[in-house]
Protein backbone atom coordinates (compact mmCIF):
# COMPACT_ATOMS: atom_id res chain seq x y z
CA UNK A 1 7.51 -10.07 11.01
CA UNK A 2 9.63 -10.50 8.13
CA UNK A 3 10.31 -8.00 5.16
CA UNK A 4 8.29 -8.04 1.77
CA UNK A 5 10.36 -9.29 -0.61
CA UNK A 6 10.15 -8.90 -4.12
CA UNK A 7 10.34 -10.28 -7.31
CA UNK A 8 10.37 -10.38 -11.21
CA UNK A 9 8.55 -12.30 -14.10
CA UNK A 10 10.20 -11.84 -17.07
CA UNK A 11 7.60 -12.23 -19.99
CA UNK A 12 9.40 -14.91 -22.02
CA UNK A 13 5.86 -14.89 -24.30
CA UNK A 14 6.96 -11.22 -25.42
CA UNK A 15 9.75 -13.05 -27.68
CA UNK A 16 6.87 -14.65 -29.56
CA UNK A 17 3.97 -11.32 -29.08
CA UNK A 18 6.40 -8.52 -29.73
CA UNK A 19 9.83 -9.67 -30.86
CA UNK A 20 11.86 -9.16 -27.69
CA UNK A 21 15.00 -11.00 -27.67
CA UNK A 22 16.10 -13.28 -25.76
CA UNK A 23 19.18 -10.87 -24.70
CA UNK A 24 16.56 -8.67 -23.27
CA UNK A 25 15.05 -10.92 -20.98
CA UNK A 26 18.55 -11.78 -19.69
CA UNK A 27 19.80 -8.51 -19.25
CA UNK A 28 16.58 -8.09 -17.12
CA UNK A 29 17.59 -10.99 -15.00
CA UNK A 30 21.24 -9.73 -14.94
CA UNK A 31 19.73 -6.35 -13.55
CA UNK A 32 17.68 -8.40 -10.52
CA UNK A 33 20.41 -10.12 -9.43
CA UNK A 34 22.38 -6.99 -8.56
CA UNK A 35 19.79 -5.05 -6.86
CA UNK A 36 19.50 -6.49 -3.27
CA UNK A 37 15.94 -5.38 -2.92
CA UNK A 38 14.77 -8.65 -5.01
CA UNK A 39 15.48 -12.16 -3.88
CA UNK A 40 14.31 -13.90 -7.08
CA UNK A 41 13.37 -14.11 -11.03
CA UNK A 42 9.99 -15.86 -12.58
CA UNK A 43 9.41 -17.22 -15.84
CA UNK A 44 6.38 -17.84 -17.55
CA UNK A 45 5.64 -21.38 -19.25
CA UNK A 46 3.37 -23.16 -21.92
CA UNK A 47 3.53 -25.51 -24.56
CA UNK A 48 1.79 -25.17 -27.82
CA UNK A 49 -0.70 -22.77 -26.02
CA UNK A 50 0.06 -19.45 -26.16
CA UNK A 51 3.28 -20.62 -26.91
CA UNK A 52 6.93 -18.54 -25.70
CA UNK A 53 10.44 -18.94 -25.12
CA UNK A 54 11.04 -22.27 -23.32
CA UNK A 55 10.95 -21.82 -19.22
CA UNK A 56 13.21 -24.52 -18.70
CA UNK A 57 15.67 -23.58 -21.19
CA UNK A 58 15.66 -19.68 -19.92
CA UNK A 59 16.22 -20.94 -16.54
CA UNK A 60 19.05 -22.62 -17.18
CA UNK A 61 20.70 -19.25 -18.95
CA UNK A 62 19.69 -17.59 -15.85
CA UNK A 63 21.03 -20.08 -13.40
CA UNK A 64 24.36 -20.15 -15.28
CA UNK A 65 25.03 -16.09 -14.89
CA UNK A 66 23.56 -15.27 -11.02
CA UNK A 67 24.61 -16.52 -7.86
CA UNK A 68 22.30 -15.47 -5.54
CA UNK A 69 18.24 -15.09 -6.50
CA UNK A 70 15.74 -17.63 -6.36
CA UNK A 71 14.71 -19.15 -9.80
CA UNK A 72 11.20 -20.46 -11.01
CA UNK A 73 8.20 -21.04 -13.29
CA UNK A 74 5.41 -18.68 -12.85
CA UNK A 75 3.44 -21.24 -13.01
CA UNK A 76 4.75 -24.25 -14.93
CA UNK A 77 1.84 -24.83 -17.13
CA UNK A 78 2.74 -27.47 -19.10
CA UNK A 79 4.01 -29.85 -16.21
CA UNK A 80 1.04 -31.64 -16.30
CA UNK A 81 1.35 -32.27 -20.08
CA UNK A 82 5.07 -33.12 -19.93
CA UNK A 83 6.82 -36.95 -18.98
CA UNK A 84 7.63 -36.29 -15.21
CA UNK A 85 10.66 -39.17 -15.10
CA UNK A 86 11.98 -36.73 -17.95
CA UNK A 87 10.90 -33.88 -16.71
CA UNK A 88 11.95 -35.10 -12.84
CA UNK A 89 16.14 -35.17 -14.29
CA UNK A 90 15.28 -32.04 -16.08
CA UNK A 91 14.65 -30.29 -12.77
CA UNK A 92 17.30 -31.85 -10.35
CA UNK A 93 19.96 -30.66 -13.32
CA UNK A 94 18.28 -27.10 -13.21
CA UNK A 95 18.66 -27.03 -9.34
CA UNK A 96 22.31 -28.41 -9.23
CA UNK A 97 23.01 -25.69 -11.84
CA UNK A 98 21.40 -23.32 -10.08
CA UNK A 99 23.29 -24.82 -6.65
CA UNK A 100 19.78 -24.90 -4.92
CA UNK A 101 17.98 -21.79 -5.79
CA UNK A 102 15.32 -23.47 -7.84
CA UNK A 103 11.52 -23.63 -6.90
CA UNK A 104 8.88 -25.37 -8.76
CA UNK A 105 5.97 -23.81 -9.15
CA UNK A 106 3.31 -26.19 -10.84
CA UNK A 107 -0.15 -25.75 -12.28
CA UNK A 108 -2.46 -27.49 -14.13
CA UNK A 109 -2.79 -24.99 -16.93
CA UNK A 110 -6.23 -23.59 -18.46
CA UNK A 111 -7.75 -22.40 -21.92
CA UNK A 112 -9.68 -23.44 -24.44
CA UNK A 113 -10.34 -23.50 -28.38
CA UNK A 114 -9.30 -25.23 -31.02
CA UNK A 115 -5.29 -25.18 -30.33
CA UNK A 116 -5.93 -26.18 -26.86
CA UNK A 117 -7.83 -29.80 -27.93
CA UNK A 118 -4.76 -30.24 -30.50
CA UNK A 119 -2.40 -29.62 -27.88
CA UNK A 120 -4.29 -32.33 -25.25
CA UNK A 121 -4.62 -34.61 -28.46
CA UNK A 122 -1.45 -34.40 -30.32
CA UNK A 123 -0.04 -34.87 -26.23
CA UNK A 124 -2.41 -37.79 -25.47
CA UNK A 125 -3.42 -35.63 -22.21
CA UNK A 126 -7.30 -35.11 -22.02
CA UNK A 127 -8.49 -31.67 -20.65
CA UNK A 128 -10.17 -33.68 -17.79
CA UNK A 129 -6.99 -35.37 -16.93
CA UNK A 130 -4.95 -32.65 -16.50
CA UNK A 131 -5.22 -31.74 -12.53
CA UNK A 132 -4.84 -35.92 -11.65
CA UNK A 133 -1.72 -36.26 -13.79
CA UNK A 134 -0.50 -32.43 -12.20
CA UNK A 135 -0.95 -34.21 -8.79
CA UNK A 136 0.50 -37.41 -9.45
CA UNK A 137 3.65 -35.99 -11.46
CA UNK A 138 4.76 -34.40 -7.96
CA UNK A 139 4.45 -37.64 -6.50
CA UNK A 140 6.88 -39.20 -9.40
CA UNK A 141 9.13 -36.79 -9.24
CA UNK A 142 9.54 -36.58 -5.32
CA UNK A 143 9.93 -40.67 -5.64
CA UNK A 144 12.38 -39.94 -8.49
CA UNK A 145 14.30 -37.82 -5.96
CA UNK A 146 13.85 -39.55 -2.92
CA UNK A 147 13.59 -43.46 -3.32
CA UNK A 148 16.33 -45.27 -5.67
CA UNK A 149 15.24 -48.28 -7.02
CA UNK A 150 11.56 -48.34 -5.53
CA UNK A 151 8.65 -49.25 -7.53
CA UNK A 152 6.24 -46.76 -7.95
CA UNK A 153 2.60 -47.73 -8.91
CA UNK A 154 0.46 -44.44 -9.60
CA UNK A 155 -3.02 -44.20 -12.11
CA UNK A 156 -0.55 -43.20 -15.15
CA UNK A 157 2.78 -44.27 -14.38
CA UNK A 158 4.54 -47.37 -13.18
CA UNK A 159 8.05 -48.27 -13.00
CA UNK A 160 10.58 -50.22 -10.76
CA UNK A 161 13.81 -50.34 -10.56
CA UNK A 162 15.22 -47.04 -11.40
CA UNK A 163 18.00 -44.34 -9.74
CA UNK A 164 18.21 -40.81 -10.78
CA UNK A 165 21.62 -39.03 -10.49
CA UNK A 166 22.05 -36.39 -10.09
CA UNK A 167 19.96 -35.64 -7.69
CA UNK A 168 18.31 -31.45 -6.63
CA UNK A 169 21.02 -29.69 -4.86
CA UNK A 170 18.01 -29.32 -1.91
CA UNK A 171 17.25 -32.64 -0.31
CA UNK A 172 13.52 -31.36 -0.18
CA UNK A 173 13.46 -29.45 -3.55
CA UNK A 174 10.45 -27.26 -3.01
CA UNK A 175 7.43 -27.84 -5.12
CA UNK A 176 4.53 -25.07 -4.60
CA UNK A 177 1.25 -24.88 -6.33
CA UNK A 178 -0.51 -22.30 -8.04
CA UNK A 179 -4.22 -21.73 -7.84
CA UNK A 180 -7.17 -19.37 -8.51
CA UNK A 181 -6.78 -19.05 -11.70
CA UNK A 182 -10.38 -18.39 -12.36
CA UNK A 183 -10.34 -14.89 -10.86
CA UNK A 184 -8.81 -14.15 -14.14
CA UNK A 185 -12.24 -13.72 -15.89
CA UNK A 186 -14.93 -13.95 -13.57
CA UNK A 187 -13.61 -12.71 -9.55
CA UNK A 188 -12.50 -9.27 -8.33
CA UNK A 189 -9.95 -10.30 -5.76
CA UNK A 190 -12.39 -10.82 -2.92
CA UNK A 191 -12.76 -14.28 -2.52
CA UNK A 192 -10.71 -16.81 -0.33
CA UNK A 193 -8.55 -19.76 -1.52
CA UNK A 194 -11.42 -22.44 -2.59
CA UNK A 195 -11.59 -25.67 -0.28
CA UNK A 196 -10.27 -27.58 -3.44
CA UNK A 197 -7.23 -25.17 -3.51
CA UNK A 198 -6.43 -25.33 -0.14
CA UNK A 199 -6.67 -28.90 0.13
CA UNK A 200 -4.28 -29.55 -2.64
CA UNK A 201 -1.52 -26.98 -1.53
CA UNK A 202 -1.69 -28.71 2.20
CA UNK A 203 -1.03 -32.38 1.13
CA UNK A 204 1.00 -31.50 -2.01
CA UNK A 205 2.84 -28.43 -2.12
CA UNK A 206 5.66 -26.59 0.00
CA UNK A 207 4.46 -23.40 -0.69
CA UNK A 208 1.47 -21.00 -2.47
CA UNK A 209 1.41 -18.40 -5.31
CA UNK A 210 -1.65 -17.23 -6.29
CA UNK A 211 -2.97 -13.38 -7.45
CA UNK A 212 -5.67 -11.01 -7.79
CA UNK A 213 -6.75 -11.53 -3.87
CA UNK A 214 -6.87 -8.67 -1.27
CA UNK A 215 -4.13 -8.77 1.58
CA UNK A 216 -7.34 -9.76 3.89
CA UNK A 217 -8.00 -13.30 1.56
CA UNK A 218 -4.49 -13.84 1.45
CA UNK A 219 -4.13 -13.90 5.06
CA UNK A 220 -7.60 -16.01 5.37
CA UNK A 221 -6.26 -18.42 2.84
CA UNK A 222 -2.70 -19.03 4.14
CA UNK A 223 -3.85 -20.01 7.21
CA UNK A 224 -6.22 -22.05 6.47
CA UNK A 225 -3.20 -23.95 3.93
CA UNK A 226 -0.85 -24.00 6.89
CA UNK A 227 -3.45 -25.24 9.41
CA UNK A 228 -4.88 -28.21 6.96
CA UNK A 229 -1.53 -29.10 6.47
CA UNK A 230 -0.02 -29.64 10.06
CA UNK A 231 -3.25 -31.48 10.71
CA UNK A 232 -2.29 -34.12 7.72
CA UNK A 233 0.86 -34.07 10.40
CA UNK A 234 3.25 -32.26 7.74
CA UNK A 235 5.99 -30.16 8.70
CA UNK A 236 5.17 -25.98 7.76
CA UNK A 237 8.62 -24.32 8.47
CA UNK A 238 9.54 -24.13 5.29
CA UNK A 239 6.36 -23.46 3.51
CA UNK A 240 6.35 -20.17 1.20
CA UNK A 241 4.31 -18.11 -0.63
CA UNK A 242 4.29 -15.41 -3.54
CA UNK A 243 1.86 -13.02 -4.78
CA UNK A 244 1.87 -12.73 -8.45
CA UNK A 245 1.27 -9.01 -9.51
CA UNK A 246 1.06 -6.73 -12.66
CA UNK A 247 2.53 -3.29 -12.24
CA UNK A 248 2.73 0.04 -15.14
CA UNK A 249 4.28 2.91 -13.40
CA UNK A 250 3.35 5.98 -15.33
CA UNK A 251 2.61 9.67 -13.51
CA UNK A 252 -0.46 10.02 -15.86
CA UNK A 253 -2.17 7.19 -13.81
CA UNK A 254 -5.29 6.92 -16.76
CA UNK A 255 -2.68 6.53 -19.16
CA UNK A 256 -0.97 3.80 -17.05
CA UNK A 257 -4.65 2.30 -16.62
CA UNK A 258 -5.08 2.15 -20.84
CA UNK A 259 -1.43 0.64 -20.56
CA UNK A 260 -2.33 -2.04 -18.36
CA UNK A 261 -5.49 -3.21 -19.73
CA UNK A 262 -4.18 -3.07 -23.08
CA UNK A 263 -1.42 -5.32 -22.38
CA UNK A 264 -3.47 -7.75 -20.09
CA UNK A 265 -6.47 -7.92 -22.40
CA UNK A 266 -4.27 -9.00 -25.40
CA UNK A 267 -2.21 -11.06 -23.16
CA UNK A 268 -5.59 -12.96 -22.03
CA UNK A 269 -7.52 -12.44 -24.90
CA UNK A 270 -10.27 -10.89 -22.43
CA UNK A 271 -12.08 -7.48 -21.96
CA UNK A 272 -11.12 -6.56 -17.71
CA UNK A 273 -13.38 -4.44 -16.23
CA UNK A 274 -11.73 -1.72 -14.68
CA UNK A 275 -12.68 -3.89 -10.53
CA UNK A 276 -10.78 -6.84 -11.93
CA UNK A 277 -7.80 -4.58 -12.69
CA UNK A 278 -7.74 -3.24 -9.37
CA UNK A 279 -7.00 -6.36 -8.14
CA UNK A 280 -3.93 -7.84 -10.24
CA UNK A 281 -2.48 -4.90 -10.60
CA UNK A 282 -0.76 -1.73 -9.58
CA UNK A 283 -0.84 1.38 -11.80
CA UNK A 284 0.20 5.31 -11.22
CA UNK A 285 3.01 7.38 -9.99
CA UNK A 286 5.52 5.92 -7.70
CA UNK A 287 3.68 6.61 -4.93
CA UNK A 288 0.18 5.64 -5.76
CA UNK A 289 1.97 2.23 -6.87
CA UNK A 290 3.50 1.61 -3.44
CA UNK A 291 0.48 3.02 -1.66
CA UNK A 292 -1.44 -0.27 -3.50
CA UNK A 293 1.81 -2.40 -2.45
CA UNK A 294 2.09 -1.41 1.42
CA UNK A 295 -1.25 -3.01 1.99
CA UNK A 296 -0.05 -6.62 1.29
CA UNK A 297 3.50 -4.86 3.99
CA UNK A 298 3.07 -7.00 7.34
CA UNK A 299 0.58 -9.40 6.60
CA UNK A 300 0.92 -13.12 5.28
CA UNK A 301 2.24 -12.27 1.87
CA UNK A 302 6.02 -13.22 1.75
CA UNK A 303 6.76 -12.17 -1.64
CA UNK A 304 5.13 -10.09 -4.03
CA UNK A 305 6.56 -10.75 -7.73
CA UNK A 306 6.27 -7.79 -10.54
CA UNK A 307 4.79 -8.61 -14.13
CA UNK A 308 5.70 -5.53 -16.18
CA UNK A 309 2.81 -4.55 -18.47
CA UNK A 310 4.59 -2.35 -20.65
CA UNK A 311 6.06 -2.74 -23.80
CA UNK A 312 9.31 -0.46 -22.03
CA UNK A 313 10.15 -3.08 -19.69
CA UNK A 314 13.48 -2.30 -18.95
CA UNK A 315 12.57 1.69 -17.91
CA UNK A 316 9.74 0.32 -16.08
CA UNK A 317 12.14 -2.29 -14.28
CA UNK A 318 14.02 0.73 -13.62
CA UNK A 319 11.27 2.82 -12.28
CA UNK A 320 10.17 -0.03 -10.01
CA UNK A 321 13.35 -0.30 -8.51
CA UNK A 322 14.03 2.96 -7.84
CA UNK A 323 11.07 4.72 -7.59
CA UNK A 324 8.34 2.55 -6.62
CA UNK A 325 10.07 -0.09 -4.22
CA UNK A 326 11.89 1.93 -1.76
CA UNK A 327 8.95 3.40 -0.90
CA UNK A 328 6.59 0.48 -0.11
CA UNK A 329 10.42 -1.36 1.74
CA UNK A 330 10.58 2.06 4.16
């Protein structure tokens, strides 16, 4: 059985919340890329809903000054929103910057109120919409990548006759979905992937992140992906997966609980119950941390990437990689 491996999301909406720079997300990236116990760095993404420092645009910094992590969107929120034959050289560019390390993580996006109709208005992209178009902009972009010159006949786009160049440095440039975001506000990490959820990962995606599911679910959930999808007859070698977690590592573990939910409940705009903490994120010592961690060691769970939910990110990234990772890696 393979190694956990581990990764970062930087919190590119903290230059908009708090006023971080943008040097201080890439100094965080700079610090991933030279420990060996991550393999990759996340970004967050959204348009004009709850609105941050551009993904693609901080990917590109990122790509330009490492060499050897993985990059992506955690999840791309807006792709659904967003022109995919734009958004299809937008990507390939990224990855041939990158020289392959890029995977796209896509989802359809949620919310509500009154910024979220003027986004779907002003964007000509109705709420309902939103999962078809997610769907069929993989298909445009994999034709994009794939098929020069081809017509391509799909519910909202059609066009013939076109080449893209360059192409993704990865023939296959990965696409993965993201899913279950409901358990934000009404699941405590119990339930499986839904049959909707596992459906679309098997026929779309080449990999899974999800969060707030126990390492039981996980394991449930994967297999079920993997096993729907070699029955479509698609190839599962390369399929992946990542766990998307929140961490605070604080000795005073009820002060690192009233750290947490602060920062998720403003982040969310939602009250968490102390049972939906429990299962997006890790708080405590070092050890109590990696005692949460090495249940998810073994199992189906390939990668498990870090949110920090601190405003001291860069002594919590610190603390993490010293303290709290070594000991759920022994």
């Amino acid at each position: 059985m393979a190694k956990l491996a581990f990764g970062l999301i930087l919190a590119n909406r903290d230059v908009v919340l708090s006023g971080r720079s943008p040097a201080d997300l890439l100094a965080m990236a700079d610090r991933v890329e030279a420990e060996p116990i991550y393999d990759s760095v996340w970004v967050g993404d959204a348009l004009y809903v709850n609105p941050r420092l551009d993904a693609l645009t901080l990917l590109a910094a990122i790509a330009g000054r490492t060499k050897r992590v993985l990059l992506g969107p955690a999840c791309m929120g807006s792709f659904a929103l967003r022109d995919p034959l734009v958004f299809a050289y937008e990507w390939a560019s990224l990855d041939r910057i990158a020289e392959g390390r890029c995977r796209l993580v896509v989802c359809s996006g949620g919310g509500g109120g009154p910024v979220w109709r003027a986004e779907a208005e002003a964007l000509g992209v109705p709420a309902d919409e939103r999962r078809r178009r997610m769907l069929e902009n993989i298909e445009v972009l994999r034709h994009l990548w794939h098929r020069d010159g081809e017509a391509f006949e799909g519910r909202f786009h059609r066009f013939d006759g076109l080449a893209l160049a360059p192409k993704p440095a990865q023939p296959t440039a990965p696409i993965w979905l993201a899913t279950n975001s409901k358990r934000l506000a009404d699941s405590v990490g119990e339930g499986d992937a839904s049959e909707i959820a596992v459906d679309r990962v098997a026929r779309y995606a080449d990999g899974w992140m999800t969060h707030s599911i126990t390492p039981a679910a996980f394991e449930r959930s994967w297999a079920r992906i993997l096993a729907r999808a070699e029955a479509a007859g698609r190839e599962t070698a390369h399929f992946d997966n990542c766990l998307y977690h929140n961490i605070v590592v604080d000795e005073d573990r009820e002060r690192a609980f009233r750290t947490a939910k602060a920062y998720l409940d403003g982040y969310y705009g939602l009250d968490f119950a102390p049972e939906q903490l429990q299962a997006m994120a890790s708080w405590g010592a070092p050890e109590q941390c990696a005692e949460n961690l090495r249940r998810f060691q073994g199992g189906a769970v390939r990668r498990i990437a870090f949110r920090i939910c601190s405003p001291d990110a860069a002594r919590q990234l610190d603390r993490l990689t010293t303290e709290v990772l070594p000991l759920v890696d022994d």
